[in-house]
C-alpha atoms as a PDB file:
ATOM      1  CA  UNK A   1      -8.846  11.876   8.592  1.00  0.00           C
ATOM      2  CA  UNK A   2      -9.650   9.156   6.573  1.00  0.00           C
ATOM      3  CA  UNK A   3     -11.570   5.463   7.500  1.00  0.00           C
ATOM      4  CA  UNK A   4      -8.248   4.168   7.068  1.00  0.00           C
ATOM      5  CA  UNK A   5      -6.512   5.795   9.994  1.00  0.00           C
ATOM      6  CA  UNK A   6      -9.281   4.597  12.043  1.00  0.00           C
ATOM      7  CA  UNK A   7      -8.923   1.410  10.703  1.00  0.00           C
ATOM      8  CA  UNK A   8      -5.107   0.808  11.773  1.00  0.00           C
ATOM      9  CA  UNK A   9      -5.638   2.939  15.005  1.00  0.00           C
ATOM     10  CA  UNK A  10      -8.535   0.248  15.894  1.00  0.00           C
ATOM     11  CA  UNK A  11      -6.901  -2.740  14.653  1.00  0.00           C
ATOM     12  CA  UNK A  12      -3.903  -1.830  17.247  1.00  0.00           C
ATOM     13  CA  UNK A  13      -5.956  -1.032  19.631  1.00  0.00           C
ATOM     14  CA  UNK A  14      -7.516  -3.921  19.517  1.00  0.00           C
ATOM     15  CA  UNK A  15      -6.558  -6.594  22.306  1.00  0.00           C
ATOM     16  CA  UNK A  16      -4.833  -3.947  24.528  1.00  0.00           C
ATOM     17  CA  UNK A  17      -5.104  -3.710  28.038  1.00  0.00           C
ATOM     18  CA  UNK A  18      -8.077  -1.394  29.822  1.00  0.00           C
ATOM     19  CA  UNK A  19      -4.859   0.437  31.356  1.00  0.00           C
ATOM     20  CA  UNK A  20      -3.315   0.998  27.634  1.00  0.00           C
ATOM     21  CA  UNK A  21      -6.607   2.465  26.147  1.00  0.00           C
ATOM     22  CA  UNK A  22      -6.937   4.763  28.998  1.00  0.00           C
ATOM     23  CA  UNK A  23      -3.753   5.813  28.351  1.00  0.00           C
ATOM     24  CA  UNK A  24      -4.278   6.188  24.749  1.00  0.00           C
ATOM     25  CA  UNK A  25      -7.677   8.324  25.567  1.00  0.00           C
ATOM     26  CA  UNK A  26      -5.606  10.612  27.906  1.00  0.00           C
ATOM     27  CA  UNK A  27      -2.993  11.427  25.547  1.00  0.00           C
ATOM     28  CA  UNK A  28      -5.215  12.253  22.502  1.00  0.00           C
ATOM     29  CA  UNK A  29      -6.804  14.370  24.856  1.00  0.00           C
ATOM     30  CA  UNK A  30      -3.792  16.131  25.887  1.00  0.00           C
ATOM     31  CA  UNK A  31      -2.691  16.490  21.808  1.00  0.00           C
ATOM     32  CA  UNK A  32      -6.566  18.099  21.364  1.00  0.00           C
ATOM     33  CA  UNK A  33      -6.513  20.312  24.668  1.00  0.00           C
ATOM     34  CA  UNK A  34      -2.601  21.459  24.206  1.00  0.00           C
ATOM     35  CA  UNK A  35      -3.983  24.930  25.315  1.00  0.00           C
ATOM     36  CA  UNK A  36      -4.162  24.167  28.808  1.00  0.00           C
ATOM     37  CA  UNK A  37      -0.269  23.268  29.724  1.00  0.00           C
ATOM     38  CA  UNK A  38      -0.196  22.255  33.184  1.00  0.00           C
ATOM     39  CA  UNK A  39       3.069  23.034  34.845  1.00  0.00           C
ATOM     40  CA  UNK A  40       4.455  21.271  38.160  1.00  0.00           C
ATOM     41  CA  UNK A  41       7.340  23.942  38.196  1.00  0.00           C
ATOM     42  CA  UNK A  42       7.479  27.450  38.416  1.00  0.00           C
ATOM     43  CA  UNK A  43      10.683  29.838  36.586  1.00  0.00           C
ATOM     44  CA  UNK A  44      12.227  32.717  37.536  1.00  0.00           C
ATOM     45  CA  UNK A  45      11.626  35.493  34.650  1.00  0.00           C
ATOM     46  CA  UNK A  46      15.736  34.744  34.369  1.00  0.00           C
ATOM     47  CA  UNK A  47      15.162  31.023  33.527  1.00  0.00           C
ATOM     48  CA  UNK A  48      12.030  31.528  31.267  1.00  0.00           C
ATOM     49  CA  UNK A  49      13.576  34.339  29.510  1.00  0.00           C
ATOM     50  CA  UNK A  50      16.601  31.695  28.788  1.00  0.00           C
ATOM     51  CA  UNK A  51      13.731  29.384  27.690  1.00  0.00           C
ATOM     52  CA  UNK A  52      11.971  32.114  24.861  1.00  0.00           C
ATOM     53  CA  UNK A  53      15.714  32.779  23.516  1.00  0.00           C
ATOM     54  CA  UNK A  54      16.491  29.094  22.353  1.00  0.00           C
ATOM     55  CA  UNK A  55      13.087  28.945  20.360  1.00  0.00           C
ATOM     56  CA  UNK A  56      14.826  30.589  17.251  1.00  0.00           C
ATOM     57  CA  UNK A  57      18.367  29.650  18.411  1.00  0.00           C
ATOM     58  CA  UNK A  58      20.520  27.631  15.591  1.00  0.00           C
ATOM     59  CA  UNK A  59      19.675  23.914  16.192  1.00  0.00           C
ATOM     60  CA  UNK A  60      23.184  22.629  14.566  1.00  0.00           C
ATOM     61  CA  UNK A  61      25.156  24.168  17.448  1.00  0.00           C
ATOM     62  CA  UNK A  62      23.285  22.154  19.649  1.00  0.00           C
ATOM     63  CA  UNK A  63      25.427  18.624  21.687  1.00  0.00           C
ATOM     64  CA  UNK A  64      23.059  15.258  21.418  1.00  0.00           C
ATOM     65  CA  UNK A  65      21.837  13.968  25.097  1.00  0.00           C
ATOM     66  CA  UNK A  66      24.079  10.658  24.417  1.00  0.00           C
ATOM     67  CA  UNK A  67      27.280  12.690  23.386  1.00  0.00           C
ATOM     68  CA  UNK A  68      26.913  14.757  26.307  1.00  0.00           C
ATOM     69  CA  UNK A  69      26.255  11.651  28.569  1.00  0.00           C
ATOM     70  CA  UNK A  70      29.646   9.585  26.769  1.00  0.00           C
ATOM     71  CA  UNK A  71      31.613  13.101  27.366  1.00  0.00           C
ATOM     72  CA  UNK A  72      30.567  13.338  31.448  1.00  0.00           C
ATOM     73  CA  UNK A  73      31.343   9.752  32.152  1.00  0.00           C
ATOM     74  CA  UNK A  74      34.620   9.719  30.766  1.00  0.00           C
ATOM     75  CA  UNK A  75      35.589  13.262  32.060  1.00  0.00           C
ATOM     76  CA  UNK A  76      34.147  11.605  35.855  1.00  0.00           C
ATOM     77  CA  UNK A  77      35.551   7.963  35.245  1.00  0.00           C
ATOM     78  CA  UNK A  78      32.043   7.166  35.741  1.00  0.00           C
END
C-alpha cells in the first residue's frame, strides 16, 4: 500500500470520535483475521448444504431484496 492510502485513510480519520476509531480498528481487524468466523447460529447439515450449493449458482436468476420487499407488500396490502 502506498503513503497515499495512508494519507486519505488518516486525513478521514482525523477528527472522528474515540467510538468511530475503535470501530474502524475492529473492523480492519476482522478484514486481517477473516480466518476465525465467529458464528452466533448453528445449521442443520440440510441448511448448510443449501448454503455450499448457491456459491456457484447463476447470480442473474437471482430477485433484488427491494423487488422482493415491493412484491410482499403489495401481495399483503401491507
Amino acid at each position: 500500500m502506498d503513503s497515499i492510502t495512508f494519507d486519505l485513510l488518516a486525513n478521514k480519520l482525523k477528527n472522528a470520535p474515540q467510538s468511530v476509531l475503535e470501530r474502524v480498528i475492529a473492523y480492519v481487524d476482522t478484514l486481517i483475521d477473516s480466518k476465525e468466523v465467529s458464528k452466533t447460529y448453528t445449521l442443520t447439515k440440510q441448511q448448510q448444504q443449501i448454503l455450499d450449493n448457491q456459491i456457484n449458482s447463476d447470480k442473474s436468476t437471482y430477485t433484488k431484496a427491494e423487488t422482493l420487499y415491493s412484491d410482499l407488500k403489495k401481495k399483503y396490502e401491507l
